[in-house]
N, C-alpha and C. Protein backbone atom coordinates (compact mmCIF):
# COMPACT_ATOMS: atom_id res chain seq x y z
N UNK A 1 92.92 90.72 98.44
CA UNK A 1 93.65 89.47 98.21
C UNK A 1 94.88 89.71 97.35
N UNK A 2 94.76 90.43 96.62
CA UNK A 2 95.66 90.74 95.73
C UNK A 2 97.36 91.58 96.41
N UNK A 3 96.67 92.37 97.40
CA UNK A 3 97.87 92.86 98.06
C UNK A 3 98.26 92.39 98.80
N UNK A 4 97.56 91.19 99.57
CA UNK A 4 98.05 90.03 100.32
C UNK A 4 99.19 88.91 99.65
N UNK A 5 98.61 88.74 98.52
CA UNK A 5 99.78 88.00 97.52
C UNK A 5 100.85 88.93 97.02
N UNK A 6 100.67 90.38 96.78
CA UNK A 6 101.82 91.10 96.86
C UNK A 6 102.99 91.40 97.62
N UNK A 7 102.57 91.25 98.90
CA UNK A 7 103.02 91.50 100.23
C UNK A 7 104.13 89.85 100.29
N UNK A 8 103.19 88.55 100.16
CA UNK A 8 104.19 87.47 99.63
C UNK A 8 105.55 87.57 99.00
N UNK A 9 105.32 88.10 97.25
CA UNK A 9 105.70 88.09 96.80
C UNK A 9 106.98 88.94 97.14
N UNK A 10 106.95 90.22 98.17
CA UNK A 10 107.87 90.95 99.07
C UNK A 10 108.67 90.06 99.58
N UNK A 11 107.81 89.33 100.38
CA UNK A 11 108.85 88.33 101.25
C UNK A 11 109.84 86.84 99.98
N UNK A 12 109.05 86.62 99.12
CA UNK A 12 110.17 85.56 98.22
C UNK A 12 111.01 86.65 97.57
N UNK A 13 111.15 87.72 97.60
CA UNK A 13 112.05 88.63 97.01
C UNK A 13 113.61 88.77 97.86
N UNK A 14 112.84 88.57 99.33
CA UNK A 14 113.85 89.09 100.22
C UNK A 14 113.27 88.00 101.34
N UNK A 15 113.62 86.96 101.45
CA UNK A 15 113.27 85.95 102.69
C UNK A 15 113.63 86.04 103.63
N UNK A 16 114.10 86.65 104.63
CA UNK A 16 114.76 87.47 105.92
C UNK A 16 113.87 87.03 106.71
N UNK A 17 114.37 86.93 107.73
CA UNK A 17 113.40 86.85 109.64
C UNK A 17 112.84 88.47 109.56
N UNK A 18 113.65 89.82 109.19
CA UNK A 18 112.86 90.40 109.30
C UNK A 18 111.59 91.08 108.07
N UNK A 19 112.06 90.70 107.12
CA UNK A 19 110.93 90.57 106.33
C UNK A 19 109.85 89.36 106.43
N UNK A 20 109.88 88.29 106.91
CA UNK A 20 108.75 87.64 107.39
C UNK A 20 108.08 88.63 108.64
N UNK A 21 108.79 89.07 109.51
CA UNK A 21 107.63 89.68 110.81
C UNK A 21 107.05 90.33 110.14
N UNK A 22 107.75 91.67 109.19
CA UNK A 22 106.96 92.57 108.55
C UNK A 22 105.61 91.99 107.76
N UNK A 23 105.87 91.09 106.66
CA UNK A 23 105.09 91.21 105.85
C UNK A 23 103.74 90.31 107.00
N UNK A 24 104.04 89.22 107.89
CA UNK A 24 102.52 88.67 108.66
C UNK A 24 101.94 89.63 108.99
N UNK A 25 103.15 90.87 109.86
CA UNK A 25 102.25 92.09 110.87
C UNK A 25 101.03 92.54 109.56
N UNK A 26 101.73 93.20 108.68
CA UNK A 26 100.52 93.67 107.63
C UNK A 26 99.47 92.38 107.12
N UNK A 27 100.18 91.55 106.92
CA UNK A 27 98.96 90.89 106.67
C UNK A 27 97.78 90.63 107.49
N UNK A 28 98.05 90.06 108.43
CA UNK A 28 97.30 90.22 109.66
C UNK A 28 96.10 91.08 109.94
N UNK A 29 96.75 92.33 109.68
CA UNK A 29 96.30 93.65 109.57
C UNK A 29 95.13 93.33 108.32
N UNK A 30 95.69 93.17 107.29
CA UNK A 30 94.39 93.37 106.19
C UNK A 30 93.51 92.31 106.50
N UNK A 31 93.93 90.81 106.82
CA UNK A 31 92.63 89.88 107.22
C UNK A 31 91.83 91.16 108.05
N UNK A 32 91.91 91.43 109.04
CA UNK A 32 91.19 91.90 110.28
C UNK A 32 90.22 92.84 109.32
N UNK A 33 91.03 93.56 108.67
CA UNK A 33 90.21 94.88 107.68
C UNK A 33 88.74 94.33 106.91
N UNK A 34 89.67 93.14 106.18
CA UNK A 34 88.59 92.19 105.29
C UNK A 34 87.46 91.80 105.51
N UNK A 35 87.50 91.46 107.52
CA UNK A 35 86.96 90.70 107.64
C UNK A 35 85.48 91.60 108.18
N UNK A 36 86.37 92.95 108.39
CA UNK A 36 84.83 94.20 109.13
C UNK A 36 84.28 94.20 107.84
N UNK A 37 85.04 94.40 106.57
CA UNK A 37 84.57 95.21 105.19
C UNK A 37 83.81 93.86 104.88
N UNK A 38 83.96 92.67 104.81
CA UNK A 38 82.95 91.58 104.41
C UNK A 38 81.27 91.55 105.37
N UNK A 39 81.92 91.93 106.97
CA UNK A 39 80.55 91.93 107.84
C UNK A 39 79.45 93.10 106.68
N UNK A 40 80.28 94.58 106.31
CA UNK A 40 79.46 95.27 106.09
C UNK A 40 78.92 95.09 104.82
N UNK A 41 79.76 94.11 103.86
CA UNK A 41 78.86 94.55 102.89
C UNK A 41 77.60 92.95 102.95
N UNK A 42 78.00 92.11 103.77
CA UNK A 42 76.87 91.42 103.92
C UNK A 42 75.64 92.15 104.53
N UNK A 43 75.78 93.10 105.65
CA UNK A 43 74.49 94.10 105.79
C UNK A 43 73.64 94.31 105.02
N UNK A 44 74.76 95.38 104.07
CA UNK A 44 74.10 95.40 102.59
C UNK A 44 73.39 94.58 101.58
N UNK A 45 73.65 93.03 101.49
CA UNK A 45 73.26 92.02 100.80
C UNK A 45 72.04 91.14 101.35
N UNK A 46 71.54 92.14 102.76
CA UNK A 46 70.95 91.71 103.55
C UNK A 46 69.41 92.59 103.24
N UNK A 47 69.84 93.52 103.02
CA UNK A 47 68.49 94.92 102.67
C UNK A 47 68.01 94.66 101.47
N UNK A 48 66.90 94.86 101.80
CA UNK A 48 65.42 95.21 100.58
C UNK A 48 65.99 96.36 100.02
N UNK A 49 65.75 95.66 98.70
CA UNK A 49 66.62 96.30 96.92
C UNK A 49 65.67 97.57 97.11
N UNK A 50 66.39 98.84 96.66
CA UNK A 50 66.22 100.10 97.14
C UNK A 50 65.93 100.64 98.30
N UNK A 51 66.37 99.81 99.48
CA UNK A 51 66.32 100.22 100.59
C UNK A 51 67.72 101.67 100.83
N UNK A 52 67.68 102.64 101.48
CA UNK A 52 68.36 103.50 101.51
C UNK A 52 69.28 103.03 102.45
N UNK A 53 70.65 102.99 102.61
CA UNK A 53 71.72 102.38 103.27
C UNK A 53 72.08 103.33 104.14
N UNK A 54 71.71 102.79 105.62
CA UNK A 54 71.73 104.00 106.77
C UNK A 54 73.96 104.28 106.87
N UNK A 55 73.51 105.74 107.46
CA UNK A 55 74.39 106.16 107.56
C UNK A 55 74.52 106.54 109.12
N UNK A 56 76.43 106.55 108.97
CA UNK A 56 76.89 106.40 110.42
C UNK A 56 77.70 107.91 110.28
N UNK A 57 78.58 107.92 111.62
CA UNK A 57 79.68 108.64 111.23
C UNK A 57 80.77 108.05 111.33
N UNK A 58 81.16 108.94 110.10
CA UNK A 58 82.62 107.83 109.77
C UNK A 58 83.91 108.64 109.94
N UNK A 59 85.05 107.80 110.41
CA UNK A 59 85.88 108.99 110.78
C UNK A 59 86.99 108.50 109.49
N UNK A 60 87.03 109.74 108.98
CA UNK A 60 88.15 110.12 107.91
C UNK A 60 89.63 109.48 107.86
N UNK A 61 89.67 109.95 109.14
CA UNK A 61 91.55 109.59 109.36
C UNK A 61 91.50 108.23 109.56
N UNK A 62 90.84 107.69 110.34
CA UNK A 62 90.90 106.05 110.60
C UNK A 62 90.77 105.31 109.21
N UNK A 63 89.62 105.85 108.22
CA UNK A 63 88.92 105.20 106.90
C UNK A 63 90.43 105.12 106.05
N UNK A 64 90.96 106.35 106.24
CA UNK A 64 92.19 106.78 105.36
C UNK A 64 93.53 105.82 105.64
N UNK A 65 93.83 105.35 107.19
CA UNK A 65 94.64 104.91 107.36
C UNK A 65 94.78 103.37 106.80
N UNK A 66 93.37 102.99 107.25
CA UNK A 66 92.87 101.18 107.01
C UNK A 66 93.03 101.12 106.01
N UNK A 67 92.59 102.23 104.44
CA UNK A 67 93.16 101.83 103.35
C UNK A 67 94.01 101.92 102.89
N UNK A 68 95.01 102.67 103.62
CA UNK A 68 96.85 102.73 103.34
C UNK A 68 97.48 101.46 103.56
N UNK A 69 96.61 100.79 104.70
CA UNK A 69 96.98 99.48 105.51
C UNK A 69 96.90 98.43 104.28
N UNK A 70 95.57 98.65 103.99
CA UNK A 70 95.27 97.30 102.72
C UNK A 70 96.37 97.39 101.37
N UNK A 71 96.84 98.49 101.28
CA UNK A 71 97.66 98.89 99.88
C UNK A 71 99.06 98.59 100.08
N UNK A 72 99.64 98.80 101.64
CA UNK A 72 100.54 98.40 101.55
C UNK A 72 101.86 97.64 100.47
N UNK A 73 100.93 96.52 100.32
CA UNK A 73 101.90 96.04 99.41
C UNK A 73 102.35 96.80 98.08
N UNK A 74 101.12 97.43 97.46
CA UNK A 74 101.89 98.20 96.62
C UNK A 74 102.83 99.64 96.99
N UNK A 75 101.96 100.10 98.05
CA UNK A 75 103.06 101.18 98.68
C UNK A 75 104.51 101.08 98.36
N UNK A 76 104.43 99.73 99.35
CA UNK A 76 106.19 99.25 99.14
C UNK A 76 106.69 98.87 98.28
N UNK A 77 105.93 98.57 97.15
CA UNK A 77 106.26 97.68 95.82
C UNK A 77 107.03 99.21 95.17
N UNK A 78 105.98 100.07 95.18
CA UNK A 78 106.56 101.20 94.69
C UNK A 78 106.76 102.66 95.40
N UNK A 79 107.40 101.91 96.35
CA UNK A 79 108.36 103.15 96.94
C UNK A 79 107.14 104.51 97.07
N UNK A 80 106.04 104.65 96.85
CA UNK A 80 105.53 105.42 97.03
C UNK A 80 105.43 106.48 98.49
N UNK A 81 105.18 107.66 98.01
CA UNK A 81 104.91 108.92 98.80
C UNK A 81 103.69 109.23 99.11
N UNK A 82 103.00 109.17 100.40
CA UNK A 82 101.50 109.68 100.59
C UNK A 82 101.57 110.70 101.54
N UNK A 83 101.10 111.87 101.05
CA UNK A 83 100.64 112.87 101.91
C UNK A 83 99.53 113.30 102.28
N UNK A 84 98.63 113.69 103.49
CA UNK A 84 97.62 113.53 103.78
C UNK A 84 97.21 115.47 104.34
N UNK A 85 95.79 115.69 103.94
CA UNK A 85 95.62 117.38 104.12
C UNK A 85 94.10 116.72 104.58
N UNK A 86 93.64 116.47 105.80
CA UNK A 86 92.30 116.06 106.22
C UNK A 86 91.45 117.15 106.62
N UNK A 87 91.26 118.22 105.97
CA UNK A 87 90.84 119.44 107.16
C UNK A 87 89.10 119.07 107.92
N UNK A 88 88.73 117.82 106.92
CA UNK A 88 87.49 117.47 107.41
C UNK A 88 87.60 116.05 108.09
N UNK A 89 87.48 116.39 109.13
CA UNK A 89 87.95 114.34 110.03
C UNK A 89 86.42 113.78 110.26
N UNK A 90 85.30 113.75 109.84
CA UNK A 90 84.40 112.92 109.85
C UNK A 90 83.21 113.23 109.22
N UNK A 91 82.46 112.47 108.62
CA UNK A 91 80.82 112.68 108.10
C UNK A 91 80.17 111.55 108.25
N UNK A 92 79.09 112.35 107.62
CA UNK A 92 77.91 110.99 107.86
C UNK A 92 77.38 110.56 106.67
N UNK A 93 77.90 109.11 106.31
CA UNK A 93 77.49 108.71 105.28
C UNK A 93 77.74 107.37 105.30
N UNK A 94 77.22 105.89 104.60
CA UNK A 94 77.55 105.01 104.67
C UNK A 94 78.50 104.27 104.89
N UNK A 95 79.38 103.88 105.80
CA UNK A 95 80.70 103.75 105.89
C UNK A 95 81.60 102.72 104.98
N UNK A 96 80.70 101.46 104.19
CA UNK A 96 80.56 101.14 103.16
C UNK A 96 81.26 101.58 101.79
N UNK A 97 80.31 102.30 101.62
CA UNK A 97 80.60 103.50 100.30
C UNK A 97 81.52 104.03 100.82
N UNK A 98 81.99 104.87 101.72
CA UNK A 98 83.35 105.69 101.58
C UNK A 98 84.27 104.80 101.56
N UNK A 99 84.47 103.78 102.12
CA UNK A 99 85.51 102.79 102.05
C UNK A 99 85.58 102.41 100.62
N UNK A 100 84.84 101.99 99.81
CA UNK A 100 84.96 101.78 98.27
C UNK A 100 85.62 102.91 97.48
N UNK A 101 85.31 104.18 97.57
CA UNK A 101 85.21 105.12 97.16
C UNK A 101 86.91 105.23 97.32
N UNK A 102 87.50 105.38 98.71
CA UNK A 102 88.72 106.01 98.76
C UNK A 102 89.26 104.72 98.70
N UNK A 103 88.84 104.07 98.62
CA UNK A 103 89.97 102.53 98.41
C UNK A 103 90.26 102.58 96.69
N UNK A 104 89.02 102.75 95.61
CA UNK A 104 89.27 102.88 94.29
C UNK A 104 90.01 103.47 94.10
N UNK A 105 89.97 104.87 94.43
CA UNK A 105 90.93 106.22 93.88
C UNK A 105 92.26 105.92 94.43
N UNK A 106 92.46 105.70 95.03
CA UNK A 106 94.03 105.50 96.05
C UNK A 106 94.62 104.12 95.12
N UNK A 107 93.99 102.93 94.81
CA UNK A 107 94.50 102.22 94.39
C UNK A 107 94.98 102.20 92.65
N UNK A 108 94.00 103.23 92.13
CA UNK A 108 93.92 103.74 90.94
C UNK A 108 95.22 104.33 90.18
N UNK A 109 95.25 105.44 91.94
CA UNK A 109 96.68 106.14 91.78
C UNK A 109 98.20 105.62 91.84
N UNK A 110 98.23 104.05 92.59
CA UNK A 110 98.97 103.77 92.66
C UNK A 110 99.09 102.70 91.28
N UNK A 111 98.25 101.84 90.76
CA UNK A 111 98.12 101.08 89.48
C UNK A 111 98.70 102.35 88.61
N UNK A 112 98.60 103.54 88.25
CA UNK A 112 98.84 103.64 87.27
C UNK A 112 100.06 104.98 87.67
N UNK A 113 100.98 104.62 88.45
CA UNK A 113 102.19 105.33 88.92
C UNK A 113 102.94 105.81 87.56
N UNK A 114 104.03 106.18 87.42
CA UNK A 114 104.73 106.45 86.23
C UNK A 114 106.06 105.72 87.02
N UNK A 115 106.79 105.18 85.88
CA UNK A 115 107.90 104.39 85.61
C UNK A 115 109.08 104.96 86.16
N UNK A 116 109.11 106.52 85.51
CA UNK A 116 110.17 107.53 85.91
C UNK A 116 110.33 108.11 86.79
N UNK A 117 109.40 108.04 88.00
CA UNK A 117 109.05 108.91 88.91
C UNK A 117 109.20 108.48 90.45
N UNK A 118 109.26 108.76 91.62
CA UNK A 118 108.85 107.95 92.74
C UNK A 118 107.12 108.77 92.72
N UNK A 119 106.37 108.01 93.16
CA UNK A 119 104.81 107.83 93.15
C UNK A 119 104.76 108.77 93.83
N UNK A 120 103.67 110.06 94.16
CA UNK A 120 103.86 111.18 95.39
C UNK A 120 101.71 111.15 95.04
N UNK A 121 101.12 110.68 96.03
CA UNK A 121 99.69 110.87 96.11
C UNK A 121 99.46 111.50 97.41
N UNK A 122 98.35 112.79 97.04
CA UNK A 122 97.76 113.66 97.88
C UNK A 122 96.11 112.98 98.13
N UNK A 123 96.25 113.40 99.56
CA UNK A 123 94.62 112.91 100.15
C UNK A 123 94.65 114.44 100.89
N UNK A 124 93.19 114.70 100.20
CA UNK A 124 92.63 116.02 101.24
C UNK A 124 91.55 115.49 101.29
N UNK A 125 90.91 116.35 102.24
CA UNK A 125 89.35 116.73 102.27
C UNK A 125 89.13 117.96 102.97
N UNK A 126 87.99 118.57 102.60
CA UNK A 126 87.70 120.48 103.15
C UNK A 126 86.35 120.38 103.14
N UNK A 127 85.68 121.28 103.54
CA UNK A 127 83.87 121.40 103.38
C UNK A 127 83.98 123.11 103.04
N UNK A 128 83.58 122.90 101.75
CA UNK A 128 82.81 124.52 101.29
C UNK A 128 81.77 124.64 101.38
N UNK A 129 81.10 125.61 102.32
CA UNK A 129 79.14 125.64 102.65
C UNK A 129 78.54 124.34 102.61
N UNK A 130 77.52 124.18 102.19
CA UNK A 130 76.88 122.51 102.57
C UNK A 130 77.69 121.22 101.92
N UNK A 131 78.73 121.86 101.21
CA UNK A 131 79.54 120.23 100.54
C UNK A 131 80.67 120.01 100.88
N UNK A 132 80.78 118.81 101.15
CA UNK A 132 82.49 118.03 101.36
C UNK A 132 82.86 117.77 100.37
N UNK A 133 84.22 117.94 100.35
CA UNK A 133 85.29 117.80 98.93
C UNK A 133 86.28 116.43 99.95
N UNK A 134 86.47 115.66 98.87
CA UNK A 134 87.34 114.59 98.74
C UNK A 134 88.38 114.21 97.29
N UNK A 135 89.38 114.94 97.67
CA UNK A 135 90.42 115.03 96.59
C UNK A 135 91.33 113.95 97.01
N UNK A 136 91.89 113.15 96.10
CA UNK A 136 93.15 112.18 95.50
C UNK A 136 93.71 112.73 94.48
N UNK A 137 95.04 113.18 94.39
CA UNK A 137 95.72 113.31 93.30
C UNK A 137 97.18 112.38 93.52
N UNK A 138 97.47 112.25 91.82
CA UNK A 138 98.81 111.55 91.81
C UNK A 138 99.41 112.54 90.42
N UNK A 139 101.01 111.48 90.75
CA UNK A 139 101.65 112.29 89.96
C UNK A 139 102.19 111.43 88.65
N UNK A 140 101.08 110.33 88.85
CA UNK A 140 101.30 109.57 87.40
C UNK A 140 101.34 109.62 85.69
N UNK A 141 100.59 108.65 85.55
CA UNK A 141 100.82 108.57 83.91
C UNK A 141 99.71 109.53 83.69
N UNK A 142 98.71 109.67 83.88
CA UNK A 142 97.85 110.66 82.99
C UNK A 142 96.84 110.38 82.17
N UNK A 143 96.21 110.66 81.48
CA UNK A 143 95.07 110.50 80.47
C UNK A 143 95.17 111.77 79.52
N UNK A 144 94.48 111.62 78.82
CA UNK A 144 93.92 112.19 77.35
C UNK A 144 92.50 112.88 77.83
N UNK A 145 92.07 113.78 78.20
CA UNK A 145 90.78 113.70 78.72
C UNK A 145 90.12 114.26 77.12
N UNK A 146 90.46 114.58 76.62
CA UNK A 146 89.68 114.91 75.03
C UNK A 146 89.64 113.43 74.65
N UNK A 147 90.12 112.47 74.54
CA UNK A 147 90.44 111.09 74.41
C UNK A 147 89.35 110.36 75.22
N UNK A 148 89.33 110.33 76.21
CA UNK A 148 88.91 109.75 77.28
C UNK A 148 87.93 109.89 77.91
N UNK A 149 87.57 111.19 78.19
CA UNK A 149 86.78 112.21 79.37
C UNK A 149 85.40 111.33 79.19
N UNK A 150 84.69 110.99 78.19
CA UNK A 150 83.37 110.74 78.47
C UNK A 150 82.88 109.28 78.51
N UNK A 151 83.85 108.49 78.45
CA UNK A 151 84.17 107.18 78.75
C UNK A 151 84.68 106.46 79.51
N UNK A 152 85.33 107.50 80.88
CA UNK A 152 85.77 107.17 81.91
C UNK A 152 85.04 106.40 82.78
N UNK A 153 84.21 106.92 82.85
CA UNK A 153 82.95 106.00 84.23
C UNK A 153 82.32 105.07 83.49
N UNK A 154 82.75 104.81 82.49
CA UNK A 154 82.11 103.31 81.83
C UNK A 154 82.34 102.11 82.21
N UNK A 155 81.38 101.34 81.88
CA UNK A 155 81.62 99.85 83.12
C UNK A 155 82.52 98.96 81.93
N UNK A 156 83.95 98.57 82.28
CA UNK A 156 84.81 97.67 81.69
C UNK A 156 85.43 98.48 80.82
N UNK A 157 85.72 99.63 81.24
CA UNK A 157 86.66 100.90 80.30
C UNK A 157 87.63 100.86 81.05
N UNK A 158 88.95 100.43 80.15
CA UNK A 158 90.38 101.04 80.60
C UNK A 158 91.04 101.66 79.29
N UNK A 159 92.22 102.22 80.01
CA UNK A 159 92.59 103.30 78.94
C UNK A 159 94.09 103.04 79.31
N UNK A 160 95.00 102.55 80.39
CA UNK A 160 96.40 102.31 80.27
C UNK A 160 96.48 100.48 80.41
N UNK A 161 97.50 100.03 79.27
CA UNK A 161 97.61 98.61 79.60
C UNK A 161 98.36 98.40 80.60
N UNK A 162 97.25 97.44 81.53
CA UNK A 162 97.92 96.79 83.16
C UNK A 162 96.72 95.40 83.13
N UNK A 163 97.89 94.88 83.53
CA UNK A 163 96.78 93.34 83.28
C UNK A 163 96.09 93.19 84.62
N UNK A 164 96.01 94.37 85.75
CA UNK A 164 95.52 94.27 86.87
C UNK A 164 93.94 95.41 86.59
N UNK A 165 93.66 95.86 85.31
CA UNK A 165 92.62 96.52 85.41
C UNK A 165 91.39 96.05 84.46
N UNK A 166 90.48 96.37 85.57
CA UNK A 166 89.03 95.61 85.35
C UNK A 166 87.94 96.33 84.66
N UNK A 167 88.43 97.99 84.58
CA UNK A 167 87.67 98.75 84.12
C UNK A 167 85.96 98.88 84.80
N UNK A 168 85.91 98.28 86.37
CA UNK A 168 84.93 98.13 86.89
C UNK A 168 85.01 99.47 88.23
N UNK A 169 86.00 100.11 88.67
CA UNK A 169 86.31 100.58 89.88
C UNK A 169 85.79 102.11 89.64
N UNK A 170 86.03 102.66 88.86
CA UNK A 170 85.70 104.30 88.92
C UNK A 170 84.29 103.71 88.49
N UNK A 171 83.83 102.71 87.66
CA UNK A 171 82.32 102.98 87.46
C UNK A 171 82.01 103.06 88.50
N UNK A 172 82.19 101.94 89.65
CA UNK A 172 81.07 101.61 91.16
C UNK A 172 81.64 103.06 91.42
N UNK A 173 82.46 103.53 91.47
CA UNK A 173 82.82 104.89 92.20
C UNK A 173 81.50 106.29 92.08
N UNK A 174 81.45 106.21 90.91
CA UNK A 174 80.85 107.41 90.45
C UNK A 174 79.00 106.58 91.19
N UNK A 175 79.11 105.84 90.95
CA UNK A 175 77.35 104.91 91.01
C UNK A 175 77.19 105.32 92.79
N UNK A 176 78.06 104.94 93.52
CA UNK A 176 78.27 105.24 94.86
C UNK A 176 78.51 106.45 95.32
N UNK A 177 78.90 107.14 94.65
CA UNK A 177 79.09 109.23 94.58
C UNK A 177 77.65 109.68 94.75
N UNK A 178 76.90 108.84 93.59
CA UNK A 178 75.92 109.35 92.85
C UNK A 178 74.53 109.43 93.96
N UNK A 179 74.93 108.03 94.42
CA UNK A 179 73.65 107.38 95.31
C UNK A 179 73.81 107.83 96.40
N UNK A 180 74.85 108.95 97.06
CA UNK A 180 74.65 109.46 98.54
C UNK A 180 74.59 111.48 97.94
N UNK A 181 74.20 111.32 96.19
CA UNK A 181 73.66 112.94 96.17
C UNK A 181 74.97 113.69 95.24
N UNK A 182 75.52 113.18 95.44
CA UNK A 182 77.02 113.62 95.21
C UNK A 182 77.99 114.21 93.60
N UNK A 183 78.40 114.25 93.51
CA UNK A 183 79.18 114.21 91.95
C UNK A 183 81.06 113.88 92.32
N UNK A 184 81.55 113.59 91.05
CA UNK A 184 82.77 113.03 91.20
C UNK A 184 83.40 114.06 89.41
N UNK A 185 84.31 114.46 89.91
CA UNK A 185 84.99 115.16 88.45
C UNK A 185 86.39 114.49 88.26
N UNK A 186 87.29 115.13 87.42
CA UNK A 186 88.45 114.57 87.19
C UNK A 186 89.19 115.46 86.20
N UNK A 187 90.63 115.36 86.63
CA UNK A 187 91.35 116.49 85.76
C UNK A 187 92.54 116.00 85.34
N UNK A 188 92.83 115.29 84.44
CA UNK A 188 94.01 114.40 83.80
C UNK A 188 94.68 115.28 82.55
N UNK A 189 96.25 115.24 82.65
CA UNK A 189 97.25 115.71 82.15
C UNK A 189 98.07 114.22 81.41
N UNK A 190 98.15 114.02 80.18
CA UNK A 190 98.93 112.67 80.33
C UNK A 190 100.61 112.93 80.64
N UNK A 191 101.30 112.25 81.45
CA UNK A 191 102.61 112.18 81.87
C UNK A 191 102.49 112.94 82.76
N UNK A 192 101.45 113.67 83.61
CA UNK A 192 101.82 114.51 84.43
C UNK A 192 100.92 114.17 85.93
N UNK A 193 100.07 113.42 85.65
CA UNK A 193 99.12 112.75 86.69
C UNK A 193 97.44 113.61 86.71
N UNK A 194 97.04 112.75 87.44
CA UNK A 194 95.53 112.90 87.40
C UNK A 194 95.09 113.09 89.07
N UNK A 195 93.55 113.63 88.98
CA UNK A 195 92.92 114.18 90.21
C UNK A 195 91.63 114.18 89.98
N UNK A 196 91.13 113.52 91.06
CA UNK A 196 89.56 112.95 91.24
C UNK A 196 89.19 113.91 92.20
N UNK A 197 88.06 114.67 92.04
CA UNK A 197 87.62 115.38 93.21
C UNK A 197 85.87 114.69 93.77
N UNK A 198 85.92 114.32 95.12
CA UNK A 198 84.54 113.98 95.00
C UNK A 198 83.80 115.02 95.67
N UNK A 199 82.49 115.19 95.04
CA UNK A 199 81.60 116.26 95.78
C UNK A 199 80.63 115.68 96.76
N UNK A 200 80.29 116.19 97.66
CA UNK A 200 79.22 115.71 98.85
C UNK A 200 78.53 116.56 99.60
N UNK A 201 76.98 116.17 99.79
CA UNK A 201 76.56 117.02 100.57
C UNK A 201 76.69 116.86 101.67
N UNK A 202 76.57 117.74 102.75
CA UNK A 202 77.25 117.51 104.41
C UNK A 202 75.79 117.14 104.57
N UNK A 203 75.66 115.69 105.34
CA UNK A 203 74.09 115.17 105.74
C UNK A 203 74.32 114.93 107.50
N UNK A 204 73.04 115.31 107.87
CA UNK A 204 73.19 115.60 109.23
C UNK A 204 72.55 114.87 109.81
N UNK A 205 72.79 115.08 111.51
CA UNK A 205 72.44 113.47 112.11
C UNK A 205 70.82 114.02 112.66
């Protein structure tokens, strides 16, 4: 919702015929997104509490694109750069959770861009022996990790002032890492940007 009202706020910036097509086409686009990501997590709201949340296969590049789709607005807000290194295009795991997962980190990277910079975020993924790697890096503001490091995944922890942070998103991140086996690390430089790596085991059909 939020990048839906961003995407607005595009168009009262610049009220044009062709900035109206643009900004409906995307919008459009994210209803449609909203509206699969609401079916699924009602699934979820549907299952017996510790029920194990079946897994599909999920394809990478599509997961990756839909959430470039939803961000949009900040994309454009800030001129941002995304480059993409997929060497792994699908697994099997809740399709749910990965959508949370790379929607946090991606949006993370772009909330906390640097001022001086144009925004430049890397998406990989690789599989070393039984684990998948899922890397996001940016070239933002940074952290303190002597500062920071063990308070990061805390529920309602922020560490840069933005009146858009909830201090709720890397917690579910790591909780959702956690619950398909997994681990999540992080390697922050302040002024120089930060990098989430997630770990996974390759689960088979």
């Amino acid at each position: 919702m939020s990048n839906i009202k961003g995407l607005h706020n595009l168009y009262r910036a610049e009220p044009t015929t062709e900035t109206a097509s643009e900004v409906m086409g995307k919008i459009d686009q994210m209803v449609d997104n909203m509206s699969v990501t609401i079916q699924d997590l009602n699934l979820i709201l549907n299952m017996a509490l510790g029920q194990q949340l079946s897994r599909e296969k999920v394809n990478l590049v599509d997961l990756t694109e839909k959430q470039l789709q939803n961000l949009q607005a900040n994309i454009m807000l800030r001129n941002a750069k995304i480059e993409q290194d997929l060497q792994v295009r699908e697994l099997l795991a809740p399709k749910v959770y990965m959508e949370s997962i790379l929607h946090n980190l991606l949006s993370n990277a772009l909330k906390y861009s640097a001022d001086d910079r144009t925004p430049l975020i890397r998406i990989g993924t690789w599989q070393q022996g039984p684990h998948l790697y899922l890397r996001v890096s940016d070239n933002g503001m940074g952290m303190d990790m002597a500062k920071v490091g063990n308070k990061l995944f805390g529920l309602y922890k922020t560490f840069h002032r933005n009146r858009d942070s909830k201090g709720m998103g890397l917690y579910l991140t790591k909780m959702q890492v956690e619950s398909l086996g997994g681990e999540i690390a992080v390697e922050s430089v302040p002024d120089r940007g930060t990098t989430f790596t997630v770990k996974l085991p390759v689960a088979r059909e």
